[in-house]
C-alpha atoms as a PDB file:
ATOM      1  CA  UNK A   1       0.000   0.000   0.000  1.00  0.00           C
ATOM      2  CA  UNK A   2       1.617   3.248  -1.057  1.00  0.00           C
ATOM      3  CA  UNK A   3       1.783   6.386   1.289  1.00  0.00           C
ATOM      4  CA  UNK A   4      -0.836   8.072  -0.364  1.00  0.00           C
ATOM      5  CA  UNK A   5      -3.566   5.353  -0.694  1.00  0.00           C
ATOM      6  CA  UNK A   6      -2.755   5.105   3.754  1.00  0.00           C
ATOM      7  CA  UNK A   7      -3.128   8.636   3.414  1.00  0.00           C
ATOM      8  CA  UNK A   8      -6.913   8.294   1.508  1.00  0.00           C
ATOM      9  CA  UNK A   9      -8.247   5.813   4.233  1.00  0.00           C
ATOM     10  CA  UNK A  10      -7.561   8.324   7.304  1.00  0.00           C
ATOM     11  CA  UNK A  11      -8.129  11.461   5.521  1.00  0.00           C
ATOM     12  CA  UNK A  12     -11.666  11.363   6.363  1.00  0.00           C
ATOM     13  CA  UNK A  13     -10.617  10.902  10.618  1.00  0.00           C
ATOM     14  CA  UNK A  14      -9.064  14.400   9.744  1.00  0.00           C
ATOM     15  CA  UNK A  15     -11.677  16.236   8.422  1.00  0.00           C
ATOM     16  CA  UNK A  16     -14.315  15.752  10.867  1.00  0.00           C
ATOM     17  CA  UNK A  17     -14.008  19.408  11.948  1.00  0.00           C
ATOM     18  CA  UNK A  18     -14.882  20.625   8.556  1.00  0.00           C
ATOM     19  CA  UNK A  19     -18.923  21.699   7.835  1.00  0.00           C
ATOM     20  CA  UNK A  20     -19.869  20.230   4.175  1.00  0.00           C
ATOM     21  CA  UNK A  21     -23.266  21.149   5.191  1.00  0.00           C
ATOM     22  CA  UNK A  22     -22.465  24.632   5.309  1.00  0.00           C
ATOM     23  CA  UNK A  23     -20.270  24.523   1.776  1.00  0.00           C
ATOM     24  CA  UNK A  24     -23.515  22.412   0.430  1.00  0.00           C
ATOM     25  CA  UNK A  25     -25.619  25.451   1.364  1.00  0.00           C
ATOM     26  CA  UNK A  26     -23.228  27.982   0.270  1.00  0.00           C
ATOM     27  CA  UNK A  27     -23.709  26.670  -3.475  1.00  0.00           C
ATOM     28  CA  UNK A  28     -27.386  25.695  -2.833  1.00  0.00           C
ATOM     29  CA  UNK A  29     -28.113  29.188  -2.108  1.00  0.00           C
ATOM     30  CA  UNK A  30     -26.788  30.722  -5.434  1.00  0.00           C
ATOM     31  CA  UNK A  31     -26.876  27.732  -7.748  1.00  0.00           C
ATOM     32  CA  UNK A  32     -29.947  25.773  -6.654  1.00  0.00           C
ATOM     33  CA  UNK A  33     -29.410  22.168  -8.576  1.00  0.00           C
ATOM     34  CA  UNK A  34     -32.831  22.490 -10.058  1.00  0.00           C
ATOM     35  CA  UNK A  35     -31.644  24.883 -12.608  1.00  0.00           C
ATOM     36  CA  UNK A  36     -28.085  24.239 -11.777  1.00  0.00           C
ATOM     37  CA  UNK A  37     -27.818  20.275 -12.137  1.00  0.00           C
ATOM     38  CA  UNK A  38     -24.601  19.650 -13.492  1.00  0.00           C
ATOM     39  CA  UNK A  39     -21.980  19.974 -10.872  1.00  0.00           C
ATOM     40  CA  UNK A  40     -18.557  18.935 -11.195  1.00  0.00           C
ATOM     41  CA  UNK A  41     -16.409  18.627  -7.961  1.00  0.00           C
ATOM     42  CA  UNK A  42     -12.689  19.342  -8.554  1.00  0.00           C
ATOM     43  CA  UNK A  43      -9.813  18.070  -5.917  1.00  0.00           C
ATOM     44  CA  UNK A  44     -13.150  15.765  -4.714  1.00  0.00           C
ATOM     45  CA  UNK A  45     -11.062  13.549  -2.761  1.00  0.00           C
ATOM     46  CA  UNK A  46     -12.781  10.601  -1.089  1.00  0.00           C
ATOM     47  CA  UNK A  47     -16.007  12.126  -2.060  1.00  0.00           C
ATOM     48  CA  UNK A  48     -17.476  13.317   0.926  1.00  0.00           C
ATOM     49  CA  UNK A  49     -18.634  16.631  -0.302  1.00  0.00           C
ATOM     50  CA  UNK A  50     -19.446  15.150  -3.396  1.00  0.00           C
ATOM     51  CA  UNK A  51     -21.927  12.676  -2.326  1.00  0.00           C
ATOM     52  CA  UNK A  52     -23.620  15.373  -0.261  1.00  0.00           C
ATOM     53  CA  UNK A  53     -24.099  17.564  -3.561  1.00  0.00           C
ATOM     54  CA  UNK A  54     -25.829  14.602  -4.966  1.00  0.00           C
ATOM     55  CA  UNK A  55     -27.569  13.941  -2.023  1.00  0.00           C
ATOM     56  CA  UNK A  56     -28.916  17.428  -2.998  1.00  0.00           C
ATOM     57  CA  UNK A  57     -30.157  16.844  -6.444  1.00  0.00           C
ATOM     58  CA  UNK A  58     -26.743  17.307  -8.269  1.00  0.00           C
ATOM     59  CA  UNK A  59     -25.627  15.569 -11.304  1.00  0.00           C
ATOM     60  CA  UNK A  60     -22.160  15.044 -10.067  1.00  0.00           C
ATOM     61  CA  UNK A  61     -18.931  14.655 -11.484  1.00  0.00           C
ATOM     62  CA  UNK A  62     -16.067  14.101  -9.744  1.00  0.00           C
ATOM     63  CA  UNK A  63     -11.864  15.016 -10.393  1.00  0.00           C
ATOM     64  CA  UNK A  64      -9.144  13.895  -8.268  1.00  0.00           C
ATOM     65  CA  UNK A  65      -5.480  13.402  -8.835  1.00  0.00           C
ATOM     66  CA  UNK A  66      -5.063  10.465  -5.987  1.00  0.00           C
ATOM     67  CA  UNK A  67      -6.555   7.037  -7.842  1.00  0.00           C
ATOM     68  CA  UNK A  68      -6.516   5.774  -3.882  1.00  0.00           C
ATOM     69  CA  UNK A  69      -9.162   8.970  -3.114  1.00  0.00           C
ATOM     70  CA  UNK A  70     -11.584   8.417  -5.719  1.00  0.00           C
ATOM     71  CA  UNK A  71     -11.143   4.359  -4.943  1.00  0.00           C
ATOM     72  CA  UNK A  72     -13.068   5.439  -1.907  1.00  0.00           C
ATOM     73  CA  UNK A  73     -15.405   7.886  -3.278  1.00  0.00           C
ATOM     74  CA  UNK A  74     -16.311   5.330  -5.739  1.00  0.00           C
ATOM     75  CA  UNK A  75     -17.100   3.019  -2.697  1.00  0.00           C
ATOM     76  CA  UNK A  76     -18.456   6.031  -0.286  1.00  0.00           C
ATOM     77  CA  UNK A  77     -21.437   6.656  -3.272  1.00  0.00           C
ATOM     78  CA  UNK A  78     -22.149   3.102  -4.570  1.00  0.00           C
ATOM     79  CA  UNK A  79     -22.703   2.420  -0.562  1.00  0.00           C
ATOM     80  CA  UNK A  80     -24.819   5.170  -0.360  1.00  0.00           C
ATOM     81  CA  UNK A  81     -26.603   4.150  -3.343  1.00  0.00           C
ATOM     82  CA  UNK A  82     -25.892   6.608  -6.402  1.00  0.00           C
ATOM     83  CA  UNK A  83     -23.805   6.530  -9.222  1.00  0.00           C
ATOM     84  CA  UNK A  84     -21.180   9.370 -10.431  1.00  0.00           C
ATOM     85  CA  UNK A  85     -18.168   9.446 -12.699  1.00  0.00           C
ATOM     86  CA  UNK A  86     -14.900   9.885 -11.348  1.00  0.00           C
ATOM     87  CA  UNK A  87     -11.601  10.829 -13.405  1.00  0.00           C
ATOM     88  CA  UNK A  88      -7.818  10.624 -12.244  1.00  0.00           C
ATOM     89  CA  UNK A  89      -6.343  14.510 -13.618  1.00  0.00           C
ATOM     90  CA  UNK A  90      -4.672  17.338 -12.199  1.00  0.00           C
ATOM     91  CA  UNK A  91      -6.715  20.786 -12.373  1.00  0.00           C
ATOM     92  CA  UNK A  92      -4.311  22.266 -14.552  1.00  0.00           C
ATOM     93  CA  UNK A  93      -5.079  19.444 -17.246  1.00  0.00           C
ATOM     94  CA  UNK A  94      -9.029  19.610 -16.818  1.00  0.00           C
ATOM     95  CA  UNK A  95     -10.204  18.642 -19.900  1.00  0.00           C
ATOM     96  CA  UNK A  96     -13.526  17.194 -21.668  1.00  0.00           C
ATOM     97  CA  UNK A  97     -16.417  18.324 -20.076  1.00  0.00           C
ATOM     98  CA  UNK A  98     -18.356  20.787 -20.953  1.00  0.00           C
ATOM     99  CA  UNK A  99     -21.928  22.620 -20.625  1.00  0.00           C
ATOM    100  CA  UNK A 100     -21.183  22.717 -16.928  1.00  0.00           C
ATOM    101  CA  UNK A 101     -23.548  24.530 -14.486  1.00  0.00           C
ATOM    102  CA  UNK A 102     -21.279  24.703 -10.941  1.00  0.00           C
ATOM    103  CA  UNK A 103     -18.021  23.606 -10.909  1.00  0.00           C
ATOM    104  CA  UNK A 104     -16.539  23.275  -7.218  1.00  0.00           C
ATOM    105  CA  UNK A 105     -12.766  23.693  -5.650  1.00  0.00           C
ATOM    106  CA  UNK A 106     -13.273  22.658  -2.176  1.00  0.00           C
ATOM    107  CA  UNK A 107     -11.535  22.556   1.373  1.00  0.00           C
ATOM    108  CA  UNK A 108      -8.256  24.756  -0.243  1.00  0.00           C
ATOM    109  CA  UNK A 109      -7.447  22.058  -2.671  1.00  0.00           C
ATOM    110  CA  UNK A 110      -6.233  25.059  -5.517  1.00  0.00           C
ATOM    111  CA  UNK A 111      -3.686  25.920  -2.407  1.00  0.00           C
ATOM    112  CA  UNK A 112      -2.292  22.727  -3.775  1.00  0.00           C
ATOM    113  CA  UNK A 113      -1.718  24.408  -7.420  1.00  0.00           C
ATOM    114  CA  UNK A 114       1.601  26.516  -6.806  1.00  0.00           C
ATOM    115  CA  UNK A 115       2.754  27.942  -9.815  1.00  0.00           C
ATOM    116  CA  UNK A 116       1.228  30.901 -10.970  1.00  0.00           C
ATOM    117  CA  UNK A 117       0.510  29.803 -14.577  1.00  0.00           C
ATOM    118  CA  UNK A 118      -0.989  26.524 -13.510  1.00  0.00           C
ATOM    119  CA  UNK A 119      -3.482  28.458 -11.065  1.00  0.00           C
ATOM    120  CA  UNK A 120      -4.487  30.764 -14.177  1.00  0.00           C
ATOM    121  CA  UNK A 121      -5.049  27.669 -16.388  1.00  0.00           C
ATOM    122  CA  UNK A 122      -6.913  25.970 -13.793  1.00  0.00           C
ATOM    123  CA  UNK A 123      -9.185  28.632 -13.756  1.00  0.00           C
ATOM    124  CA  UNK A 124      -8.919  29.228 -17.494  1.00  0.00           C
ATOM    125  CA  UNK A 125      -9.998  25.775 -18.327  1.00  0.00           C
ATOM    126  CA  UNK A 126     -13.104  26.076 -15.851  1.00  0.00           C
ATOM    127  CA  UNK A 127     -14.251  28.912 -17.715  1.00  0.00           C
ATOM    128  CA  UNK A 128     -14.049  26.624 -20.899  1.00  0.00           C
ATOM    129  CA  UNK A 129     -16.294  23.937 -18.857  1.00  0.00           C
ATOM    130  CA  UNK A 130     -18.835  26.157 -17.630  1.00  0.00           C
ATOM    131  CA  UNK A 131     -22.303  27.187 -19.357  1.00  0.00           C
ATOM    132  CA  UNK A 132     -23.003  30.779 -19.988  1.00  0.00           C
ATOM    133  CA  UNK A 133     -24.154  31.424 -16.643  1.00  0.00           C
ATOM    134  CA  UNK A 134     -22.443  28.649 -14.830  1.00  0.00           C
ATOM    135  CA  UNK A 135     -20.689  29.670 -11.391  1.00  0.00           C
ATOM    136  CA  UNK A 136     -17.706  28.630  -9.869  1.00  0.00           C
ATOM    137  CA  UNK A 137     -17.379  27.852  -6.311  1.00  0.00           C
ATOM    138  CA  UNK A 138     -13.861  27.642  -4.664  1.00  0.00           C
ATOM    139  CA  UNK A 139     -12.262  28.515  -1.033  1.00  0.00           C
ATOM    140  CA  UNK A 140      -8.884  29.018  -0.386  1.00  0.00           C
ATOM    141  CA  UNK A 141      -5.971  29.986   2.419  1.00  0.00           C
ATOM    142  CA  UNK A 142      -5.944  33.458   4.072  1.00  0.00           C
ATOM    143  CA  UNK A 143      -2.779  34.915   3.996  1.00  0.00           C
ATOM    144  CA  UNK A 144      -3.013  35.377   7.704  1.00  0.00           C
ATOM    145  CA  UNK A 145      -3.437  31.318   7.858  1.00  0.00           C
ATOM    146  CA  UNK A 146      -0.170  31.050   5.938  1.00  0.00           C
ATOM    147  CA  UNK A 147       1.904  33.345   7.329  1.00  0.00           C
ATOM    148  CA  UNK A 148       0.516  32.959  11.063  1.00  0.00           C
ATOM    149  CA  UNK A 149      -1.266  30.637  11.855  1.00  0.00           C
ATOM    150  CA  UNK A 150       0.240  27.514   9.898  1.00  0.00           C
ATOM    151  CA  UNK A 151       4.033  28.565  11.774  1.00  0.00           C
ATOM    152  CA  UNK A 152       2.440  28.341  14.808  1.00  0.00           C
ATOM    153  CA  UNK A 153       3.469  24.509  14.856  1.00  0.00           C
ATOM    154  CA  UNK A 154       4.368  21.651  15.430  1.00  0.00           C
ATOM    155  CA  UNK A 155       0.523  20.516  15.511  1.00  0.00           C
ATOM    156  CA  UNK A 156      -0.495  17.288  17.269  1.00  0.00           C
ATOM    157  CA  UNK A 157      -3.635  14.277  17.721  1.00  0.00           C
ATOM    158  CA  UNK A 158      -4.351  11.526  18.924  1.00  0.00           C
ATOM    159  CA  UNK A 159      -7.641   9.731  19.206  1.00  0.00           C
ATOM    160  CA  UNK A 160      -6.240   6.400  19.962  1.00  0.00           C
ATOM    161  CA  UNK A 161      -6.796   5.136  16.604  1.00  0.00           C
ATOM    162  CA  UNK A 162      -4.773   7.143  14.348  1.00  0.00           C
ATOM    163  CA  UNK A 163      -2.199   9.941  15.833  1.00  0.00           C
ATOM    164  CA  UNK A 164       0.085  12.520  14.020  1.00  0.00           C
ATOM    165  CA  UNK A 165       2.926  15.014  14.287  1.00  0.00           C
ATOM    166  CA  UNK A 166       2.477  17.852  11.981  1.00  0.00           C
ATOM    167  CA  UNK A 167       5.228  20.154  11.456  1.00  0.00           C
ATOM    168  CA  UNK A 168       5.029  22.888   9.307  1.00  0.00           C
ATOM    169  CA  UNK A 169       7.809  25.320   7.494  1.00  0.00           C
ATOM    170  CA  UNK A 170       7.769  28.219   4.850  1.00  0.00           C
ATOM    171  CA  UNK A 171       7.992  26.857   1.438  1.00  0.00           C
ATOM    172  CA  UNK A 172      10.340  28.007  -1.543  1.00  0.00           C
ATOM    173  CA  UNK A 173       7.596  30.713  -2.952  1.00  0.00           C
ATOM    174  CA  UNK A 174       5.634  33.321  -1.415  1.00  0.00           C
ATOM    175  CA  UNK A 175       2.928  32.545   0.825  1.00  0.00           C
ATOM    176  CA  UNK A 176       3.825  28.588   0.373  1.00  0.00           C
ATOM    177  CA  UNK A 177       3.906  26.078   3.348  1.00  0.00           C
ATOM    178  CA  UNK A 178       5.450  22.864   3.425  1.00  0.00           C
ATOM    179  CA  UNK A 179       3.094  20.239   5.563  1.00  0.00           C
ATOM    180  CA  UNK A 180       5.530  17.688   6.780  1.00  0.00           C
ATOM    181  CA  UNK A 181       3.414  14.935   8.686  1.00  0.00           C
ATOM    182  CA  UNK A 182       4.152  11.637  10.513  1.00  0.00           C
ATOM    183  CA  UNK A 183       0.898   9.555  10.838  1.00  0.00           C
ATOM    184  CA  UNK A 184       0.765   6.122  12.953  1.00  0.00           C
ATOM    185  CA  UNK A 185      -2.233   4.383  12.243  1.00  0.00           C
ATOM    186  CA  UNK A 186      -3.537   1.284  14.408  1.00  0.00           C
ATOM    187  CA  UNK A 187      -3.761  -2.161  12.634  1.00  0.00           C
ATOM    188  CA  UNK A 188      -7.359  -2.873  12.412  1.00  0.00           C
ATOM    189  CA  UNK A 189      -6.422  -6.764  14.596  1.00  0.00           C
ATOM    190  CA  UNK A 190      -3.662  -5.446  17.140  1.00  0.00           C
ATOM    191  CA  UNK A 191      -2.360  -3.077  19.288  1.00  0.00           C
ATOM    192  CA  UNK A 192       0.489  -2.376  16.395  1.00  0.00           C
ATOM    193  CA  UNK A 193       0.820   1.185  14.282  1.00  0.00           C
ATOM    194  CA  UNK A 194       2.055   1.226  11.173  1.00  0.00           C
ATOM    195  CA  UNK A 195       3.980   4.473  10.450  1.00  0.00           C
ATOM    196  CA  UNK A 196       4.012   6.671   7.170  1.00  0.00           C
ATOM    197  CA  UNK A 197       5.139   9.887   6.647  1.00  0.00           C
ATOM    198  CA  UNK A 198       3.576  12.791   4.565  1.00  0.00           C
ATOM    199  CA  UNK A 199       4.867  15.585   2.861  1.00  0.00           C
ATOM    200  CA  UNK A 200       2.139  18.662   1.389  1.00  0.00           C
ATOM    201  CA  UNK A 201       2.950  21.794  -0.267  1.00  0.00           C
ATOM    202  CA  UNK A 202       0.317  24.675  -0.648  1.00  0.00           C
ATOM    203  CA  UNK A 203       0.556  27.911  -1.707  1.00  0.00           C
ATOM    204  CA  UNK A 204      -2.123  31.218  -2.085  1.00  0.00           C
ATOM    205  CA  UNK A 205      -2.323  34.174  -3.438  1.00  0.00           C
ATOM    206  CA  UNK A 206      -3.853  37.803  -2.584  1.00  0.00           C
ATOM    207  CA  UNK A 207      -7.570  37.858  -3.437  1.00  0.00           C
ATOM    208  CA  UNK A 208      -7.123  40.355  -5.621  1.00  0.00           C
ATOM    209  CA  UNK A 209      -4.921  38.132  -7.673  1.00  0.00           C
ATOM    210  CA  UNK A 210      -7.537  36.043  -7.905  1.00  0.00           C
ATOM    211  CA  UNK A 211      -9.958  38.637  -8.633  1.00  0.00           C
ATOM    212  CA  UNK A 212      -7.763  39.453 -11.121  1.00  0.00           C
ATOM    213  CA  UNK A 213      -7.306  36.127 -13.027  1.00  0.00           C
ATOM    214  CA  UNK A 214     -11.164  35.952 -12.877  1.00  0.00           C
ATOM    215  CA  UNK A 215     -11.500  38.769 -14.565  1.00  0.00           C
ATOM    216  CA  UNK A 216      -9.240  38.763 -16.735  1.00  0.00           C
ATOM    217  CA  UNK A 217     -10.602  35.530 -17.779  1.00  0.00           C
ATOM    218  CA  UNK A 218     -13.439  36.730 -18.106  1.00  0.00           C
ATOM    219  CA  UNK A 219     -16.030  35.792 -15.432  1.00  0.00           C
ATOM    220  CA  UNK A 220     -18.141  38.582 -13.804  1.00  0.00           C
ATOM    221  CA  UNK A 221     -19.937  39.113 -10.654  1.00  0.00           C
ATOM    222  CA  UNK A 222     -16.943  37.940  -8.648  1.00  0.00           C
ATOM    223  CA  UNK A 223     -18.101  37.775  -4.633  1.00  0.00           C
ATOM    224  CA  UNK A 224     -15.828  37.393  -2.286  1.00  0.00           C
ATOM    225  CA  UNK A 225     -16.643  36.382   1.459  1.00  0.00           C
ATOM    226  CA  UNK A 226     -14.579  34.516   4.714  1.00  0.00           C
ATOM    227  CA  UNK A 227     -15.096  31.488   7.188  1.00  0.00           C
ATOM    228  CA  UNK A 228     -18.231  29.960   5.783  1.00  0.00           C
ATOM    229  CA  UNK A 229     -19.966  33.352   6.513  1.00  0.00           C
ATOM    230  CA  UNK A 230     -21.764  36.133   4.386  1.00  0.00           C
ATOM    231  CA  UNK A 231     -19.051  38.507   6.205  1.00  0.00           C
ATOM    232  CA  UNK A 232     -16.559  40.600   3.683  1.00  0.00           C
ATOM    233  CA  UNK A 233     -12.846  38.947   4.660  1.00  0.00           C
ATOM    234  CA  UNK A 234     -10.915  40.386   7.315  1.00  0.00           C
ATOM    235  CA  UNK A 235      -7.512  40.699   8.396  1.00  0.00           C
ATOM    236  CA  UNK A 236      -7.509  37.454  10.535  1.00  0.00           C
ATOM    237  CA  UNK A 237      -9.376  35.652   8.431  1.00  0.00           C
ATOM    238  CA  UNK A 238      -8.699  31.768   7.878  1.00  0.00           C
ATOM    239  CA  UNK A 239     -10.542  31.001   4.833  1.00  0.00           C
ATOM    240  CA  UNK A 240     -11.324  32.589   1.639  1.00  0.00           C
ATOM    241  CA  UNK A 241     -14.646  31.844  -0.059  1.00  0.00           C
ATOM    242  CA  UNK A 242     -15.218  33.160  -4.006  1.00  0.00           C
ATOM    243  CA  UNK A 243     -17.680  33.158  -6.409  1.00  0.00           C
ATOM    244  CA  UNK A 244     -17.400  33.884  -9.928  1.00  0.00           C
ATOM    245  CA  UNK A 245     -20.332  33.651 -12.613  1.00  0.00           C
ATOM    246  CA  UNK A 246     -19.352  33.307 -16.670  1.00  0.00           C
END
């Protein structure tokens, strides 16, 4: 089992803090699936948000570059009962769909997109994707998280189950941290952990880069809000929510 696919099977453990209901209602509340149905989930990982956007009344589509991630989406929906394609790409390289009505970037996975020019074609080839009138949905890093709040490591947990040492660093561009984490996981029949080690990079940008790129693109009615709230962004804020309609 490769580092990645251990990585995929205690992702979810590590995201129980984070409220898909609330990013469910953020789209539902602009792009209502019943005249928004086609929704295609970029960086979906094990398909947790993506099942939940079905669960709406979402035609869903799903994009991952980890084949071990959308292994377990694939399981995660058939489980639940509904169906949904799933392809192995990198943003950058999104091609073949089109006709899209909401495309989604969820839980900072663009942060994972570090050079400049791939962010700019990521965005470039959503535009492509979407309908006339199609949105885009995507959240991203504060600044503030980068710069402060990420240094203030190392980070630890343990829930008896799975445990982990995160250590974090400034990375080689601006506003770029390097996620250096040592998981060990509990064999399912013993009292043994299996180490593995994990190494992230992410990176942001000002929002008015990305304001920028979006209009330059050429999407309009870019809105721009912070922390899963209605609320402009502020100094200290964590997370960066933005819309963007072609």
């Amino acid at each position: 089992m490769s580092s990645y696919e251990r990585f995929a099977h205690v992702y979810d453990e590590l995201q129980t803090d984070i409220p898909y209901n609330l990013y469910v209602d953020w789209v539902v509340q602009h792009a209502p699936s019943g005249q928004y149905k086609k929704l295609l989930d970029i960086g979906c990982g094990t398909g947790v948000l993506s099942l939940l956007f079905a669960q709406a009344g979402y035609k869903v589509s799903g994009v991952d570059l980890s084949e071990e991630m959308l292994s377990v989406a694939t399981e995660r929906f058939t489980d639940a009962g509904y169906e949904a394609p799933f392809y192995c790409m990198s943003m950058d390289e999104l091609d073949g769909f089109e006709g899209v009505d909401v495309v989604t970037i969820a839980i900072d996975s663009l942060n994972y997109v570090v050079e400049e020019q791939a962010v700019y074609t990521t965005l470039e080839r959503i535009y492509q994707a979407l309908r006339d009138g199609g949105q885009l949905f995507f959240d991203v890093h504060s600044i503030f998280k980068m710069s402060e709040i990420f240094l203030d490591g190392p980070f630890t947990y343990d829930d008896g189950d799975i445990s982990y040492v995160w250590h974090t660093e400034p990375g080689d561009f601006e506003h770029s941290i390097i996620h250096q984490m040592t998981f060990y996981v509990r064999e399912a029949t013993s009292d043994l952990y299996e180490r593995f080690d994990e190494e992230h990079i992410q990176r942001t940008f000002p929002i008015e880069q990305y304001m920028t790129w979006l209009r330059d693109i050429g999407f309009s009615d870019v809105e721009v809000t912070s922390d899963f709230t209605d609320e402009a962004p502020e100094y200290e804020s964590e997370r960066i929510f933005i819309r963007a309609v072609k």
